[in-house]
Protein backbone atom coordinates (compact mmCIF):
# COMPACT_ATOMS: atom_id res chain seq x y z
CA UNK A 1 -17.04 -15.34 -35.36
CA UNK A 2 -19.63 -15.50 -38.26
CA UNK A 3 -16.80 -16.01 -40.78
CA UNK A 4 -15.74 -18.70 -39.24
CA UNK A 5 -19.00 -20.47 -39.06
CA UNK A 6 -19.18 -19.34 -42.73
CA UNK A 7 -15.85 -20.89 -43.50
CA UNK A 8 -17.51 -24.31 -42.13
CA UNK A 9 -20.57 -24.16 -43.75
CA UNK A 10 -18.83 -24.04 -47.34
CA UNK A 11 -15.98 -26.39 -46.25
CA UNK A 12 -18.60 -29.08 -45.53
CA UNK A 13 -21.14 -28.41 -48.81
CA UNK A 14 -17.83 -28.47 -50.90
CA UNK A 15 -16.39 -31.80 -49.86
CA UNK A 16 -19.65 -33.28 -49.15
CA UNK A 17 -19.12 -34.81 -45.24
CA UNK A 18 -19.27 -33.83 -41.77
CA UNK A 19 -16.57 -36.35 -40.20
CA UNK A 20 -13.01 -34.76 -39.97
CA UNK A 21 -11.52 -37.49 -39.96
CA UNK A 22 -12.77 -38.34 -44.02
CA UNK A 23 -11.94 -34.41 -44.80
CA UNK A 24 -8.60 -34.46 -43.33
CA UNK A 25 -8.17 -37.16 -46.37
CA UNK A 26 -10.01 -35.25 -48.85
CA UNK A 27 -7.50 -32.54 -48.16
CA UNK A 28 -4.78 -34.82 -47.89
CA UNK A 29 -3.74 -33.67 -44.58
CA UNK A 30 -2.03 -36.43 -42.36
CA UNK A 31 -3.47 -37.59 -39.35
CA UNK A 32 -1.16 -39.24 -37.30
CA UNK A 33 -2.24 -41.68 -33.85
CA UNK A 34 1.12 -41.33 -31.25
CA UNK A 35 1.25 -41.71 -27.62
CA UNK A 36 1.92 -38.12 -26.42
CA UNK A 37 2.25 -37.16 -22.72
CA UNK A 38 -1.35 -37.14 -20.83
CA UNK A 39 -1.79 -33.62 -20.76
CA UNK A 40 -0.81 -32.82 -24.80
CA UNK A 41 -4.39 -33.97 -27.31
CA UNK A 42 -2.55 -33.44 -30.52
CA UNK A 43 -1.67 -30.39 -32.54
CA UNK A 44 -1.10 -29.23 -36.14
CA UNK A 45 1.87 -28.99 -38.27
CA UNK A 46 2.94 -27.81 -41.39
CA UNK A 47 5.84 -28.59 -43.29
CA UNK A 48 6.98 -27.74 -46.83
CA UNK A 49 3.22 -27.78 -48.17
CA UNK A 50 2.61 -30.93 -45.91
CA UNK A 51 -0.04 -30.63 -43.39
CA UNK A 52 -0.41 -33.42 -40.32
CA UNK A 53 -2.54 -33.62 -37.18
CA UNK A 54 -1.10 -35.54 -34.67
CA UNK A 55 -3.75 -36.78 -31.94
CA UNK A 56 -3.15 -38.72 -28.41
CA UNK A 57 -3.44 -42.21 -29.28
CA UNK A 58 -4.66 -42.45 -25.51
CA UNK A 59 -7.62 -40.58 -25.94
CA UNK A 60 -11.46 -41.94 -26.24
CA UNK A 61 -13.29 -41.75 -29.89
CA UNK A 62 -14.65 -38.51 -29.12
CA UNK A 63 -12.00 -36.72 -27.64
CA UNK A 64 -10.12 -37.63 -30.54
CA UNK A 65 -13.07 -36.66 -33.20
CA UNK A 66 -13.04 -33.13 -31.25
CA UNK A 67 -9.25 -33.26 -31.56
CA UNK A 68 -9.31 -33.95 -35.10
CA UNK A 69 -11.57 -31.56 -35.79
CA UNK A 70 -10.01 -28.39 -33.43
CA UNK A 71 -6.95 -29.69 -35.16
CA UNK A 72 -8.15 -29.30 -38.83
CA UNK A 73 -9.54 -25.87 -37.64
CA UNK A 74 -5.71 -24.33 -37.43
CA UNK A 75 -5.30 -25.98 -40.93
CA UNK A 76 -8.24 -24.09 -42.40
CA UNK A 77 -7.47 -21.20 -40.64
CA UNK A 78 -4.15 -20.66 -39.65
CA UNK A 79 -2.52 -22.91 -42.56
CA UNK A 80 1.34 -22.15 -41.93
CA UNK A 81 1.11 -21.59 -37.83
CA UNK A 82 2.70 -24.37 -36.43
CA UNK A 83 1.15 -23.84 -32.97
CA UNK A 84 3.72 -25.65 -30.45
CA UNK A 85 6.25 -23.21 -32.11
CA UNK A 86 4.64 -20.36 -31.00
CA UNK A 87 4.37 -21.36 -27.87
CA UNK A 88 8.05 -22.40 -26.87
CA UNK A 89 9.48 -20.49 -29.62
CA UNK A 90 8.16 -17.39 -30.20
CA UNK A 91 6.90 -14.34 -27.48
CA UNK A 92 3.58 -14.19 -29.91
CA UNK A 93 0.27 -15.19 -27.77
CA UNK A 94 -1.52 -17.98 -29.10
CA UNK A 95 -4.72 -17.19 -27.14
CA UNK A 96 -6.97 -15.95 -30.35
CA UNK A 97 -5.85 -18.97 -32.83
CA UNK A 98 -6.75 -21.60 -30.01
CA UNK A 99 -10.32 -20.05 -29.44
CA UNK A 100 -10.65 -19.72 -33.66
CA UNK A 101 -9.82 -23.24 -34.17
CA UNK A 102 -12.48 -24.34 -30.87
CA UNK A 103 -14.89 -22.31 -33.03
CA UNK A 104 -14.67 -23.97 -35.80
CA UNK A 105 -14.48 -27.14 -34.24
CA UNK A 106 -17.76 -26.68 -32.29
CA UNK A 107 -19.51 -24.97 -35.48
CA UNK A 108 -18.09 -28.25 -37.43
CA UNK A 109 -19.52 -30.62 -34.81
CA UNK A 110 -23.03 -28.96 -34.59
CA UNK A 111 -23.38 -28.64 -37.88
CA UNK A 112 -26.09 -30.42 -38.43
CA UNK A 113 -27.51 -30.80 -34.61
CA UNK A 114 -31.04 -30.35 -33.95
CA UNK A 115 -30.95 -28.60 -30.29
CA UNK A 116 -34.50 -29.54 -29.49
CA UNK A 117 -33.47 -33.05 -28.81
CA UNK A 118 -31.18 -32.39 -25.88
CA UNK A 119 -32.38 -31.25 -22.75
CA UNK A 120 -29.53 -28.94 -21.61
CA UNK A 121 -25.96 -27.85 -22.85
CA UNK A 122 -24.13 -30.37 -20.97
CA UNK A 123 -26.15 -33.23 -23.05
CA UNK A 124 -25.04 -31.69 -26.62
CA UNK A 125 -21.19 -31.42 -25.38
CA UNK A 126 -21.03 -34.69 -23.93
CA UNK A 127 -23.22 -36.15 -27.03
CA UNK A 128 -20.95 -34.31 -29.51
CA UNK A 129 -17.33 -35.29 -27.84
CA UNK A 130 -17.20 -30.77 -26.90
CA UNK A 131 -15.68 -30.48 -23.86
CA UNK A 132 -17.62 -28.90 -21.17
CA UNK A 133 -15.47 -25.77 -20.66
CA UNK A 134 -16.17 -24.42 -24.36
CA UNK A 135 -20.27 -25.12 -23.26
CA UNK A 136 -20.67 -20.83 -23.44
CA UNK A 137 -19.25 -21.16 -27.19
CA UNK A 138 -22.11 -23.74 -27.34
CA UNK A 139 -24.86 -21.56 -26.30
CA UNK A 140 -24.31 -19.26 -29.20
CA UNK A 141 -25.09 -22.00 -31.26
CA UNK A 142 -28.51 -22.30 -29.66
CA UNK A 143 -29.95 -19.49 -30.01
């Protein structure tokens, strides 16, 4: 998963920030606030060289930073997958895409994180908005 890390590192030099919300603009995607049913964050779409990330309007400001950010993963990623497709449409797993764009949103979010001021990877997830089921992805980012 180096390129992906790689793929972040030059995405954030290039346009200069680390909040995804400010490069979603830069790359004139559309990020879109709408009440979607408790269990759905937000996903990606594109359409006819438009790109949008919808996020749950219910969420808190981190959950929806993370979402942004897993979101604009799939856009610099997987550009023309429009995830919730696959997954009602299609027979096509969408296991590897959804682990790719939690990579890049956890490489995105620790960026710039100095480890040695948390005491344990529970601290840096819930400090960074990561939730605590991707904490192994984490741990590669310690070392």
């Amino acid at each position: 998963m180096n390129w992906i890390k790689s793929k972040v590192d030059v995405l954030i030099n290039k346009q200069k920030t680390c909040d995804p919300f400010e490069l979603a603009e830069k790359k004139h995607i559309h990020v879109i606030e709408w009440d979607l049913h408790h269990e759905i964050k937000g996903f990606y779409k594109y359409d006819r060289k438009n790109k949008y990330i919808v996020i749950n309007s219910n969420l808190n400001q981190l959950e929806k930073k993370f979402t942004c950010t897993h979101e604009l993963g799939h856009s610099e990623l997987h550009p023309r997958v429009n995830t919730p497709f696959l997954r009602e449409k299609t027979l096509f797993s969408s296991e590897r895409i959804e682990v790719e764009a939690n990579m890049f949103a956890v490489s995105f979010l620790l960026n710039r994180c100095d480890f040695s001021e948390y005491t344990d990877i529970k601290h840096v997830c819930m400090e960074y908005g990561i939730p605590i089921e991707l904490s192994d992805m984490v741990k590669k980012f310690t070392r």
